[in-house]
Protein backbone atom coordinates (compact mmCIF):
# COMPACT_ATOMS: atom_id res chain seq x y z
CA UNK A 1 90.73 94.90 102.80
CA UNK A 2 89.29 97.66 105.04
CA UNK A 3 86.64 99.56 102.58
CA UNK A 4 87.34 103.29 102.85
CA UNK A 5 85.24 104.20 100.70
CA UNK A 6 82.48 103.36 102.96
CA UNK A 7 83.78 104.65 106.20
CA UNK A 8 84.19 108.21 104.01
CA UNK A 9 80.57 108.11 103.02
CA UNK A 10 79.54 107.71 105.99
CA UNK A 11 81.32 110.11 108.03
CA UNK A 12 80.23 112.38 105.15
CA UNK A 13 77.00 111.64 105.53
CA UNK A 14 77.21 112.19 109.57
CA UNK A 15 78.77 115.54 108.76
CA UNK A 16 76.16 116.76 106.35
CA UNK A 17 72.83 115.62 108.55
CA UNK A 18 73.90 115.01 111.90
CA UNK A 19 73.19 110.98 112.53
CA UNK A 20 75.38 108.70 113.22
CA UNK A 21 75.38 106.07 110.13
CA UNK A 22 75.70 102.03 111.25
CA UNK A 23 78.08 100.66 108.76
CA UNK A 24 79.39 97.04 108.77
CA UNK A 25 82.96 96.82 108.14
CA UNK A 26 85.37 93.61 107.71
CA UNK A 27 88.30 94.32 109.30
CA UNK A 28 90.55 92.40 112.52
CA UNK A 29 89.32 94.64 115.37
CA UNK A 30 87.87 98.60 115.30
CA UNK A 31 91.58 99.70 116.29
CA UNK A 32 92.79 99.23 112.72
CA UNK A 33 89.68 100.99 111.55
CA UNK A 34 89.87 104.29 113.73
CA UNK A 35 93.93 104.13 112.92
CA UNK A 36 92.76 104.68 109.19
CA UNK A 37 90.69 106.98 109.85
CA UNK A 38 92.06 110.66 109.17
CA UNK A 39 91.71 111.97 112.82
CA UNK A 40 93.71 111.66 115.55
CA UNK A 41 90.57 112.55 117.46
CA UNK A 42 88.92 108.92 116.39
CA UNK A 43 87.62 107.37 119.60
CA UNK A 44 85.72 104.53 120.13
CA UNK A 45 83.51 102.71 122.25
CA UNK A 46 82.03 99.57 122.79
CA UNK A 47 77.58 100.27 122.62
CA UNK A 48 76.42 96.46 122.48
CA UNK A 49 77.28 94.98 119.44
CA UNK A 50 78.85 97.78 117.33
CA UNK A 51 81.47 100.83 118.25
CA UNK A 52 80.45 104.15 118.41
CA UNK A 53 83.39 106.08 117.33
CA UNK A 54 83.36 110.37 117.30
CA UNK A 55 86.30 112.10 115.69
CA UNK A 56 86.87 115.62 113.51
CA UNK A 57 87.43 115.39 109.74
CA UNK A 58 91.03 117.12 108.71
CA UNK A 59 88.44 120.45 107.93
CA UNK A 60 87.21 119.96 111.42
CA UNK A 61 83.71 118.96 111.49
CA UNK A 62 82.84 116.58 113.97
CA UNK A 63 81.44 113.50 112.99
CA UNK A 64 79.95 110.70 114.68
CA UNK A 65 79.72 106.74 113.28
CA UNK A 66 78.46 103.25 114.71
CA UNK A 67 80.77 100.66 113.27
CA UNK A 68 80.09 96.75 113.49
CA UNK A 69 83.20 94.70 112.65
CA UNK A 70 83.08 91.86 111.09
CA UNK A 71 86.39 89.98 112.08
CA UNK A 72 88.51 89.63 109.10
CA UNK A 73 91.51 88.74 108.55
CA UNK A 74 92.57 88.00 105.02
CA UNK A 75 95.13 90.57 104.39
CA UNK A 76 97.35 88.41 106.72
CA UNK A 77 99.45 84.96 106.18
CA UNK A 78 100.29 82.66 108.51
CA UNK A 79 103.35 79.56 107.89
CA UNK A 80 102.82 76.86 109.51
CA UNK A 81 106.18 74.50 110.29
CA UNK A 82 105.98 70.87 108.84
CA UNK A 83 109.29 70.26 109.84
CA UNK A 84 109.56 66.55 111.80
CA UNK A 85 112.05 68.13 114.63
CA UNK A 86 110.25 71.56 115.20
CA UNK A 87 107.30 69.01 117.03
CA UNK A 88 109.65 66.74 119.07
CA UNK A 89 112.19 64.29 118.59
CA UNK A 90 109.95 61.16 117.81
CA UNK A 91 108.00 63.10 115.34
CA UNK A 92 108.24 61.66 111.78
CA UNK A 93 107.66 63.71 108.86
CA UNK A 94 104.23 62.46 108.21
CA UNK A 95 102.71 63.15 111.78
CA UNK A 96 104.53 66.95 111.33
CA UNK A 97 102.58 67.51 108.68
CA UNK A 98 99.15 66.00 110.54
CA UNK A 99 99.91 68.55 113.40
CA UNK A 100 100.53 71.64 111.41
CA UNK A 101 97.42 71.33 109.26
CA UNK A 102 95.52 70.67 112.69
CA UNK A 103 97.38 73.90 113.59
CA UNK A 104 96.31 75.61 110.72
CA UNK A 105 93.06 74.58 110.69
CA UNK A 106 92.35 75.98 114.60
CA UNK A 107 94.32 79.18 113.65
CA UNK A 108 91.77 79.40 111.22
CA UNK A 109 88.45 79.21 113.01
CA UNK A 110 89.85 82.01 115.79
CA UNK A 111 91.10 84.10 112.60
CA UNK A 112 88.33 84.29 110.28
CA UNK A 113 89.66 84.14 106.29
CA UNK A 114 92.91 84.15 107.99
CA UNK A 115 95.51 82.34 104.94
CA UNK A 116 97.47 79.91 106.18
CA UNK A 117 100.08 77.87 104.25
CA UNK A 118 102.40 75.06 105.14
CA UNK A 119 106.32 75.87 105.64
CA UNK A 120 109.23 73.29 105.30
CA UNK A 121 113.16 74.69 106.09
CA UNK A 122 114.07 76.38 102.88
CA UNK A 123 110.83 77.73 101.87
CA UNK A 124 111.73 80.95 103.33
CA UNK A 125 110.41 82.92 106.43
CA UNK A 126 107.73 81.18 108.34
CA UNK A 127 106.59 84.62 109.98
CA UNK A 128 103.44 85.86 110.30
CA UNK A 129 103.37 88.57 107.44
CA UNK A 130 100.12 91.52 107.12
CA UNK A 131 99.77 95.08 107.24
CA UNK A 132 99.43 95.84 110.93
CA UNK A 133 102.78 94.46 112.90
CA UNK A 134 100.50 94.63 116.48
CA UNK A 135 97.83 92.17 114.22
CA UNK A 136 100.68 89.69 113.44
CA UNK A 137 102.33 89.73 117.00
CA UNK A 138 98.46 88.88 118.49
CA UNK A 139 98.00 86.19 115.87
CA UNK A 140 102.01 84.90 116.83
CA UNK A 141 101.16 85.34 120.47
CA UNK A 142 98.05 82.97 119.95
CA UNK A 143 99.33 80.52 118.09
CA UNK A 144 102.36 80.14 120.60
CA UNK A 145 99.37 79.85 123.32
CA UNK A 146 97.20 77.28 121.65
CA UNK A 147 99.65 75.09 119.42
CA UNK A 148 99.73 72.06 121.69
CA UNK A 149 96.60 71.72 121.32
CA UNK A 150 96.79 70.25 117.59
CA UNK A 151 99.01 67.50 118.95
């Protein structure tokens, strides 16, 4: 989960004395940082390895911030098919299961503390579920990029 507490000290403190405050924040991307953050002024851009993001509190004092994101991705879930037929139709059950652990286990290391969790038919949805819709459509789009390669 995104800490707000943090980015609200530390805009406070960039209001109050005028530097710009190098937090480290786990989150996917800076996007769903600046979206949180109450200013539709928030802009950032890429300075080496952090963001340097300038916006104007609701009271409008400007403030300025360098962020470092640390790719996280734990608020989301991803199901992973085990059904035999969704792989082909000389897949048995067994090697279904072998391929969407191998599917998992990629998604995984290009979604860091991603949660992933095996699906069979009647287990409910299999979509990718978190709290940003663009988030889940660029893990989806991914994963419908890179599957083959678990086979």
């Amino acid at each position: 989960m995104i800490n707000m507490t943090k980015i609200n000290n530390a805009i406070a403190e960039s209001v109050s004395n005028g530097t710009r405050p190098l937090i480290t924040i786990k989150a996917p991307d800076i996007y769903s940082i600046t979206a949180l953050i109450a200013s539709p002024d928030a802009a950032a851009i890429k300075f080496g390895p952090s963001w340097h993001v300038d916006g104007t509190t609701d009271d409008g004092e400007s403030f300025t911030l360098s962020i470092a994101v640390e790719r996280d991705y734990s608020e989301y879930t991803v199901r992973v098919s085990t059904e035999a037929s969704y792989y082909g139709s000389s897949c048995t059950d067994e090697d279904a299961e072998d391929i969407a652990i191998r599917i998992c286990n990629q998604t995984e290391r290009e979604f860091p503390n991603l949660v992933t969790e095996l699906w069979s038919e009647g287990d409910g949805s299999c979509s990718t579920t978190g709290p940003n819709e663009d988030t889940c459509q660029e893990i989806d789009a991914w994963m419908q990029d890179n599957w083959i390669a678990a086979l």
